[in-house]
PDB file of N, CA and C in Angstrom:
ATOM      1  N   UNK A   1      95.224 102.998 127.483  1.00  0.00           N
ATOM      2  CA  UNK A   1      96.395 103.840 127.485  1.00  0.00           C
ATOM      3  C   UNK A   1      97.627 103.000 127.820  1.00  0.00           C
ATOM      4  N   UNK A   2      99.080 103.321 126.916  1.00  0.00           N
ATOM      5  CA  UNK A   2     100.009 102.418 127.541  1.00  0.00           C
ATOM      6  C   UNK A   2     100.386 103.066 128.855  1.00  0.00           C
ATOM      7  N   UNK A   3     100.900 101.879 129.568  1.00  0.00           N
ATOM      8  CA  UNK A   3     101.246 102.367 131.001  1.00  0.00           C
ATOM      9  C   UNK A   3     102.695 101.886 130.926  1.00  0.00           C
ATOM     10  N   UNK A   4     103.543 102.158 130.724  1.00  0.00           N
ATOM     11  CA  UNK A   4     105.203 102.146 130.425  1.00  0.00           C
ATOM     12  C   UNK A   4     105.498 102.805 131.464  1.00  0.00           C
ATOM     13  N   UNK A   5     105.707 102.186 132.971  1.00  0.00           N
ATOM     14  CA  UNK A   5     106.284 102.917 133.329  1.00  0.00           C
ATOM     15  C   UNK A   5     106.544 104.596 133.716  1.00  0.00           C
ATOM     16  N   UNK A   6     107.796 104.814 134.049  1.00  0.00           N
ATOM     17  CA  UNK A   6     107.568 106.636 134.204  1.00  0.00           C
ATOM     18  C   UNK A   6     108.501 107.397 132.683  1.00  0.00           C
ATOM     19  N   UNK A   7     107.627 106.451 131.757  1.00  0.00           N
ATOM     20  CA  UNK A   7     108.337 106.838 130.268  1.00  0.00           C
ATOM     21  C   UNK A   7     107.996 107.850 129.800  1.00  0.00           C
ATOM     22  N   UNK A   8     108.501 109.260 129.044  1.00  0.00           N
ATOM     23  CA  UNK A   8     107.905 110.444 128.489  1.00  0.00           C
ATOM     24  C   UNK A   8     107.018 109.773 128.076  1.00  0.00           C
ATOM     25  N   UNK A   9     106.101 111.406 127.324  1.00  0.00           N
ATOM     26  CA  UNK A   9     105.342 111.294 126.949  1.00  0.00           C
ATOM     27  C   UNK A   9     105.752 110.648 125.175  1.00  0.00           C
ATOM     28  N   UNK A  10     106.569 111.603 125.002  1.00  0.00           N
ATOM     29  CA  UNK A  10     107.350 111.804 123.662  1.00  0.00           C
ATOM     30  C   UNK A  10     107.841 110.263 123.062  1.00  0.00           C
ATOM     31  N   UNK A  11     108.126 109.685 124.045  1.00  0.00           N
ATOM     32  CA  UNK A  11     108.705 108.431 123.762  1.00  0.00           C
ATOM     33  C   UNK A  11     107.169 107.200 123.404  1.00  0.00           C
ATOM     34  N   UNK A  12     106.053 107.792 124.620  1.00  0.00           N
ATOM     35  CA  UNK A  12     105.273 106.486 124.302  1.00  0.00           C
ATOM     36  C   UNK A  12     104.699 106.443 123.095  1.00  0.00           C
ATOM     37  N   UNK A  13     104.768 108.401 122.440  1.00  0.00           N
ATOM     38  CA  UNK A  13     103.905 108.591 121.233  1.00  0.00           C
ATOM     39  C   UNK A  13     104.678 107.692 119.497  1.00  0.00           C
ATOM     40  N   UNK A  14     106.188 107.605 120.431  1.00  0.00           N
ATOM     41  CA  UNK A  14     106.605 107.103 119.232  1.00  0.00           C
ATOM     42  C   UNK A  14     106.209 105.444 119.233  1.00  0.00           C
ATOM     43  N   UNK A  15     106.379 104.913 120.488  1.00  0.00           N
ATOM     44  CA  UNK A  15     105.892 103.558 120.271  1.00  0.00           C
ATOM     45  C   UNK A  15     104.778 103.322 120.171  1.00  0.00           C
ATOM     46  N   UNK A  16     103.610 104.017 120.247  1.00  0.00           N
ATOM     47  CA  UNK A  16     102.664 104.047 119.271  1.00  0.00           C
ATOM     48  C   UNK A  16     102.292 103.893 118.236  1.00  0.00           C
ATOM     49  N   UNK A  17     103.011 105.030 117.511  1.00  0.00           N
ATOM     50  CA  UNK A  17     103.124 104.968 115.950  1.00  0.00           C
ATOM     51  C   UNK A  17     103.605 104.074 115.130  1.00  0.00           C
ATOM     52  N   UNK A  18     104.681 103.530 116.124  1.00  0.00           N
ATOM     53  CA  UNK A  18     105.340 102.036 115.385  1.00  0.00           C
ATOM     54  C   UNK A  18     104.644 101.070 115.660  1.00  0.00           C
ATOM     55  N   UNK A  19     103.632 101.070 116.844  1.00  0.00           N
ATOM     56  CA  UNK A  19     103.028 100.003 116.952  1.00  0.00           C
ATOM     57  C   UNK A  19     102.090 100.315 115.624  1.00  0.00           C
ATOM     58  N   UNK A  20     101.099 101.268 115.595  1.00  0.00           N
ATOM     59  CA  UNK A  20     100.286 101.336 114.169  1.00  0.00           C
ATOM     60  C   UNK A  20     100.935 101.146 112.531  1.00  0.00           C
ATOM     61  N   UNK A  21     101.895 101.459 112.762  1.00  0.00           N
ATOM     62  CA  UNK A  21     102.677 101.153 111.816  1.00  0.00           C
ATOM     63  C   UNK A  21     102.888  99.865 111.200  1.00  0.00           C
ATOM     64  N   UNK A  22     102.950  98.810 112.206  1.00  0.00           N
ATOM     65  CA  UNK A  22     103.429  97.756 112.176  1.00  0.00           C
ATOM     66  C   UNK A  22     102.293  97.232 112.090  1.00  0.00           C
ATOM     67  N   UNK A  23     100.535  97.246 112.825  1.00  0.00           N
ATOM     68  CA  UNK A  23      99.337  96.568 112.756  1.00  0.00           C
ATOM     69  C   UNK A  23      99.167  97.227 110.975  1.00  0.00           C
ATOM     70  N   UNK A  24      99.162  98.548 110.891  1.00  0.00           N
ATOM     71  CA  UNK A  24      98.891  98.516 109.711  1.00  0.00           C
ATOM     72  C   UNK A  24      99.683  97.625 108.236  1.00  0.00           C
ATOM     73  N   UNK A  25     100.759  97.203 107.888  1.00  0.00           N
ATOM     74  CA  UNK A  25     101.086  96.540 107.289  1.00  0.00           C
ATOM     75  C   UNK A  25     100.923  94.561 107.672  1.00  0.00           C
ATOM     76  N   UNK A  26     100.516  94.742 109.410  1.00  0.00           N
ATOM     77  CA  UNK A  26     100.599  93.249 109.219  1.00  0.00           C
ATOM     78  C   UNK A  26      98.759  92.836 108.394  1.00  0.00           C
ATOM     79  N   UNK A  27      98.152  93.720 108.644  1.00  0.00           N
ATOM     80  CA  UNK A  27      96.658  93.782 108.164  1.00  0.00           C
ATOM     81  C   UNK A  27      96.645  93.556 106.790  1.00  0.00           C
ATOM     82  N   UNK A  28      97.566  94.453 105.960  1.00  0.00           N
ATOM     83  CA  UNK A  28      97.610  94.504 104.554  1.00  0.00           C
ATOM     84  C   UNK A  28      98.926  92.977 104.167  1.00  0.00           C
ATOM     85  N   UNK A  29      99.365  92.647 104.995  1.00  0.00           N
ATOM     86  CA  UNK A  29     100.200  90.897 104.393  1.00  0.00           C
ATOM     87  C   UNK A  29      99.672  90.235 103.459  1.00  0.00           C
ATOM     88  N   UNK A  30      98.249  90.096 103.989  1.00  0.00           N
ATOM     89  CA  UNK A  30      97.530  89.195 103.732  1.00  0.00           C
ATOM     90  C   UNK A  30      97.576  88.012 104.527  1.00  0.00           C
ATOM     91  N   UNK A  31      98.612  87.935 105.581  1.00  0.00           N
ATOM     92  CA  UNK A  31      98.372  86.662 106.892  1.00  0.00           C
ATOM     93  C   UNK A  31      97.662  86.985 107.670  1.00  0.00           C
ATOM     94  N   UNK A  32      97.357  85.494 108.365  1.00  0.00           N
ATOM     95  CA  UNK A  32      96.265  85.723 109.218  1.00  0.00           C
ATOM     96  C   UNK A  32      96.345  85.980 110.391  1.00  0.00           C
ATOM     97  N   UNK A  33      95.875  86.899 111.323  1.00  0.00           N
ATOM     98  CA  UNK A  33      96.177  87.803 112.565  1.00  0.00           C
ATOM     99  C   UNK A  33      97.223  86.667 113.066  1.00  0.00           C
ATOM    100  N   UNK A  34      97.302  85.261 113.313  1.00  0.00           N
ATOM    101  CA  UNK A  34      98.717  84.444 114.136  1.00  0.00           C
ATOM    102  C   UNK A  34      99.055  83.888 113.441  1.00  0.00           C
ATOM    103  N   UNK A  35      99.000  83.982 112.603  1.00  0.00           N
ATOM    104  CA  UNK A  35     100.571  84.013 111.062  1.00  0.00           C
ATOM    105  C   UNK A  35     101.534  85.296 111.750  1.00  0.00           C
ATOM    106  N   UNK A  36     100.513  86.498 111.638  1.00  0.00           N
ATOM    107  CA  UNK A  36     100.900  87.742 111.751  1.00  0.00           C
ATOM    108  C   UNK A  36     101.863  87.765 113.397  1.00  0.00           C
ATOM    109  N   UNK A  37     101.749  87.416 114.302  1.00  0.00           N
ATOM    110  CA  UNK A  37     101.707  87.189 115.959  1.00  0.00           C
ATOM    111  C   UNK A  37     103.280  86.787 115.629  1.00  0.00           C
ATOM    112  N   UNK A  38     103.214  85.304 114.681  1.00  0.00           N
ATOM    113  CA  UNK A  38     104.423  84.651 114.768  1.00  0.00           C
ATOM    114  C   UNK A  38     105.687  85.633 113.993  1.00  0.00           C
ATOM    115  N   UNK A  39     105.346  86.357 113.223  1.00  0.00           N
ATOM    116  CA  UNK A  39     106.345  87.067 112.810  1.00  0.00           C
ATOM    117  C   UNK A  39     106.864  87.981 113.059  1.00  0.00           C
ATOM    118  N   UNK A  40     105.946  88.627 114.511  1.00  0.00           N
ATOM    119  CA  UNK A  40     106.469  89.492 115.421  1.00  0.00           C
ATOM    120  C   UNK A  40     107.394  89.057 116.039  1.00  0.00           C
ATOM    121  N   UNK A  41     107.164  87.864 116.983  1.00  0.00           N
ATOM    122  CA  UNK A  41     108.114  87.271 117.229  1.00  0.00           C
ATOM    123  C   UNK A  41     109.504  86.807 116.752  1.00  0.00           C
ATOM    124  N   UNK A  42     109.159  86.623 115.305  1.00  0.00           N
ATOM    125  CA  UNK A  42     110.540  86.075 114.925  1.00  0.00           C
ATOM    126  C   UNK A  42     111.020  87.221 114.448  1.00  0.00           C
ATOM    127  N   UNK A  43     110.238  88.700 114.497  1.00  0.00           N
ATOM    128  CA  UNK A  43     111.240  90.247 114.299  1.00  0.00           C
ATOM    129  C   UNK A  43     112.165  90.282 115.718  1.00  0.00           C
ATOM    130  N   UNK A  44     111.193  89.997 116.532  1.00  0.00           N
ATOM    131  CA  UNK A  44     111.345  90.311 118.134  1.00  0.00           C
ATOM    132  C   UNK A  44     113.225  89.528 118.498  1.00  0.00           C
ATOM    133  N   UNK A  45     113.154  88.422 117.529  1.00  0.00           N
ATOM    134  CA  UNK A  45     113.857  87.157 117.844  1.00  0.00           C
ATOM    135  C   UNK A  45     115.372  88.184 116.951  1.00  0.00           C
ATOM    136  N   UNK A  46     115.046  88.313 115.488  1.00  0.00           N
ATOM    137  CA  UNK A  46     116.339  88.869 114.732  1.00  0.00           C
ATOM    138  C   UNK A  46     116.817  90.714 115.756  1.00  0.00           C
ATOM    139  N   UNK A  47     115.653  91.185 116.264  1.00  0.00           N
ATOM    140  CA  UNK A  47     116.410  92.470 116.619  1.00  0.00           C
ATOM    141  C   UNK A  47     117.062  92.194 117.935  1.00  0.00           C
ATOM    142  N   UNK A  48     116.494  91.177 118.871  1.00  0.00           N
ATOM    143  CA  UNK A  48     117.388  90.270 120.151  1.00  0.00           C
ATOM    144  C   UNK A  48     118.979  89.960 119.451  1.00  0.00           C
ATOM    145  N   UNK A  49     118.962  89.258 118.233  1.00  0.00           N
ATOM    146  CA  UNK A  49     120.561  88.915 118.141  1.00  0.00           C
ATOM    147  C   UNK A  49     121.126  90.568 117.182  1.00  0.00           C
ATOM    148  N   UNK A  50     120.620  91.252 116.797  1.00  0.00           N
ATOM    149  CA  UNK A  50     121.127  92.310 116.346  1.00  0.00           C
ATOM    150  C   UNK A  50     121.923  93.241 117.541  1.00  0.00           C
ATOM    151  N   UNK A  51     120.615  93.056 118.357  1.00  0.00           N
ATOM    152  CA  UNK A  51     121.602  94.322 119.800  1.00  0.00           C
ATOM    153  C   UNK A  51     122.517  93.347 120.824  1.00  0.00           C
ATOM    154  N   UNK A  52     122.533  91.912 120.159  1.00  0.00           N
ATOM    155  CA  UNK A  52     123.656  91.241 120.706  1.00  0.00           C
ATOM    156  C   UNK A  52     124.629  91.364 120.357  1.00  0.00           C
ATOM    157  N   UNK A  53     124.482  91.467 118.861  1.00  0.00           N
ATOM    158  CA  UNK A  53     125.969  91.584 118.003  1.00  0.00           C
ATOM    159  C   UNK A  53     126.598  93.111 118.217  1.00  0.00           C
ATOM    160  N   UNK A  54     125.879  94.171 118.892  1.00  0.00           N
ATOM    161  CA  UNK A  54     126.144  95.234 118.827  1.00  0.00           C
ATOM    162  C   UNK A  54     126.277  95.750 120.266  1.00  0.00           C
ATOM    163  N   UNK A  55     126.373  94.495 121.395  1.00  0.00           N
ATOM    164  CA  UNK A  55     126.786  94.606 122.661  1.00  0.00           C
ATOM    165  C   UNK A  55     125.848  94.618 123.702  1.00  0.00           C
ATOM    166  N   UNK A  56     125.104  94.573 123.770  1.00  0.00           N
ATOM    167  CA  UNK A  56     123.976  94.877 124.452  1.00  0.00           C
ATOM    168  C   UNK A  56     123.733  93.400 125.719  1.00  0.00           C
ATOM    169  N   UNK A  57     124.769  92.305 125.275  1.00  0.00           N
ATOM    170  CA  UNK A  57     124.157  91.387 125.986  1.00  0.00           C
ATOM    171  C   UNK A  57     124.551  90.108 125.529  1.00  0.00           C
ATOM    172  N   UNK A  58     124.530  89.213 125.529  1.00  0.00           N
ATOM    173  CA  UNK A  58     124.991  87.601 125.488  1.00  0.00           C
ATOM    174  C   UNK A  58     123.451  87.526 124.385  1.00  0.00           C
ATOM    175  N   UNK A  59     123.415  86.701 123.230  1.00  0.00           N
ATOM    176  CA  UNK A  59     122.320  86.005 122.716  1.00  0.00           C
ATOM    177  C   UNK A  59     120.832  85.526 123.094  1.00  0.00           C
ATOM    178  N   UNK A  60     121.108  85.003 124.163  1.00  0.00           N
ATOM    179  CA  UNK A  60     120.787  84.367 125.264  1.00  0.00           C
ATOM    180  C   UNK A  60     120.009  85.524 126.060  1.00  0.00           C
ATOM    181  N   UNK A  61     120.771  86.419 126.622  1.00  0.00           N
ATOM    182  CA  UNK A  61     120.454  87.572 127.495  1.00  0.00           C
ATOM    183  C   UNK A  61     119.385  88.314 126.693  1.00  0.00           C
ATOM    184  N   UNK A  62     119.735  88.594 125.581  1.00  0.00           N
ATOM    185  CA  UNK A  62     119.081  89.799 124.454  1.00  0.00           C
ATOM    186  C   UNK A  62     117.767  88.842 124.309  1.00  0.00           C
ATOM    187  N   UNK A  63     117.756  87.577 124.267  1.00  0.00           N
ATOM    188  CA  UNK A  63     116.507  87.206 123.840  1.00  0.00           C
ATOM    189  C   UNK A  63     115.563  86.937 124.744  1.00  0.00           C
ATOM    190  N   UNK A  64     116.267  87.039 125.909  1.00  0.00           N
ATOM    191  CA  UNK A  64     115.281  87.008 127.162  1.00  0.00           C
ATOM    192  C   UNK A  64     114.842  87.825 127.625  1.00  0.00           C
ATOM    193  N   UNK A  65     115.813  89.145 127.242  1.00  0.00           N
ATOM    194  CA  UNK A  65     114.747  90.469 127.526  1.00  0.00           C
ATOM    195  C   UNK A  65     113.749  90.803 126.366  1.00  0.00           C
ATOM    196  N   UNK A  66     113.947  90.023 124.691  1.00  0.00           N
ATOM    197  CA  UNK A  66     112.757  90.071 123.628  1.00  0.00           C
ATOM    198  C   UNK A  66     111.247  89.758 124.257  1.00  0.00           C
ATOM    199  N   UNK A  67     111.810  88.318 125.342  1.00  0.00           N
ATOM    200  CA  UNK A  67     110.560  87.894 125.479  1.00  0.00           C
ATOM    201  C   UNK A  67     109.796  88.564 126.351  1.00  0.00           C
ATOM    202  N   UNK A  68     110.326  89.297 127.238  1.00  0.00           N
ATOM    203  CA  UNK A  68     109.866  90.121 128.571  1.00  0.00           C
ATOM    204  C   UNK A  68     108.856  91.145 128.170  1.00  0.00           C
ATOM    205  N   UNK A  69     110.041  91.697 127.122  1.00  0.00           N
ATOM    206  CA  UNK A  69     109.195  92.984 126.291  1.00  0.00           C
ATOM    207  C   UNK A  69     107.954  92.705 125.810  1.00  0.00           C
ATOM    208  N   UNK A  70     107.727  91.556 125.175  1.00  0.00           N
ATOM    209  CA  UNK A  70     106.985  91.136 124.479  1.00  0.00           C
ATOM    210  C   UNK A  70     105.850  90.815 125.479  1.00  0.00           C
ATOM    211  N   UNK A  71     105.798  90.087 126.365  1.00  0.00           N
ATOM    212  CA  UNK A  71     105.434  89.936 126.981  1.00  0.00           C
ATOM    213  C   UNK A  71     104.244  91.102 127.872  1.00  0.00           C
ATOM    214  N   UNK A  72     105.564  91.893 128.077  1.00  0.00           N
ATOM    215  CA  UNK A  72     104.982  93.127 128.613  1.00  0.00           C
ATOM    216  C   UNK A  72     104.125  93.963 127.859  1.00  0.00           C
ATOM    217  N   UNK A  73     104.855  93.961 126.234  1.00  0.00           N
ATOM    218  CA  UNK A  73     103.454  94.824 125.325  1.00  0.00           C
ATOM    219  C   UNK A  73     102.553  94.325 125.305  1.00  0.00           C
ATOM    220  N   UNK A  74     102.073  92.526 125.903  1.00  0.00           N
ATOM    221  CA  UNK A  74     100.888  91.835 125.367  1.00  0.00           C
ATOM    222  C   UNK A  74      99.776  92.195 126.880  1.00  0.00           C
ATOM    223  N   UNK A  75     100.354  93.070 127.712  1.00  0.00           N
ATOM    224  CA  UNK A  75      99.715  93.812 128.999  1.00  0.00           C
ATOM    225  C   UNK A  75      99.227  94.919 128.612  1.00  0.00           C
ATOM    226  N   UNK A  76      99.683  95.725 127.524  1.00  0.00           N
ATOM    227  CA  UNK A  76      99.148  96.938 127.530  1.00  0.00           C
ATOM    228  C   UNK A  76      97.957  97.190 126.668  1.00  0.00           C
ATOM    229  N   UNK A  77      97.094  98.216 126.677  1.00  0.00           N
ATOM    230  CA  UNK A  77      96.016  98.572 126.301  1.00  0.00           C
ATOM    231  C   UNK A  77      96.274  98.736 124.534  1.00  0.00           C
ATOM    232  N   UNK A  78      95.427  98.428 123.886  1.00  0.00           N
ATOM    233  CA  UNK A  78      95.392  98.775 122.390  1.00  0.00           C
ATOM    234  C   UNK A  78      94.419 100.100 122.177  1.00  0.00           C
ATOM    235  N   UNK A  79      93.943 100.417 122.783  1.00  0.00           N
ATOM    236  CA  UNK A  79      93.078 101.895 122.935  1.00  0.00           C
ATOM    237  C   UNK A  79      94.501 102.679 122.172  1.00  0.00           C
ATOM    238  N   UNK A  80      95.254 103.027 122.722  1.00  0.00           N
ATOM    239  CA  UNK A  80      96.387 104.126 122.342  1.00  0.00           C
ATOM    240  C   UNK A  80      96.524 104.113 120.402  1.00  0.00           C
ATOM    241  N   UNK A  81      96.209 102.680 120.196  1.00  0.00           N
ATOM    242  CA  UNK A  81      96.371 103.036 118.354  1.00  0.00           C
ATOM    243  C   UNK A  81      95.369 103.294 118.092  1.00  0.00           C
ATOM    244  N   UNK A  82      94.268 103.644 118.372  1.00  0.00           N
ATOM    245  CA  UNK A  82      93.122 104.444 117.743  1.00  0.00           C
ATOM    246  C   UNK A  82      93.548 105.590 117.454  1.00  0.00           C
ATOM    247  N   UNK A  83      94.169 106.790 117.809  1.00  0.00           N
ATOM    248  CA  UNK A  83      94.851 108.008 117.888  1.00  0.00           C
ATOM    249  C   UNK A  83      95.614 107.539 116.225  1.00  0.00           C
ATOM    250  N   UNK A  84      96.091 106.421 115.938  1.00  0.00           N
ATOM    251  CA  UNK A  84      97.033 106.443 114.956  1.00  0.00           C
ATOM    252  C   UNK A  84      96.393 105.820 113.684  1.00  0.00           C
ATOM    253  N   UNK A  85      95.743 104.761 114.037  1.00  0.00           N
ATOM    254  CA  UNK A  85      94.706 103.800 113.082  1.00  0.00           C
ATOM    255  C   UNK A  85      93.537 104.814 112.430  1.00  0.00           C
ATOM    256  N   UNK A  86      93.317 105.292 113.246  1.00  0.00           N
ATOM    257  CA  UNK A  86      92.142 106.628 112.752  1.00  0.00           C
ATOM    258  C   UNK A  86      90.563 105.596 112.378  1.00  0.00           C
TER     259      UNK A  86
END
């Protein structure tokens, strides 16, 4: 189960779905699961300077909270996309 904190419910169901969302197309690429890893990252990396350019933070700042996040999703349980993966 993800443990986010004291995050709705409503909210974790959506990051769920995007998480399945996102395993499901990296599956169908055709790369290989850390082909797949690295291009999270380098999404992780373009949406860091996107919410920079849109205020959120210095370059720098935005990408250090990418990595945190990232970081932090690589703590949580993958049980929760079964519900979505089917």
């Amino acid at each position: 189960m993800l443990k986010l904190d004291n995050m709705d419910r409503a909210r974790v169901d959506r990051l769920g779905a995007l998480a399945a969302h996102v395993v499901e197309h990296a599956l169908a690429s055709g790369l290989a699961w850390d082909e797949a890893i690295l291009a999270f990252g380098i999404a992780a990396t373009a949406l860091a300077m996107k919410a920079s350019d849109q205020g959120a933070g210095t370059p720098e700042q935005c990408a250090a909270q990418a990595e945190r996040r990232l970081k932090s999703g690589m703590t949580q349980s993958a049980d929760v996309l079964r519900a979505w993966l089917g």
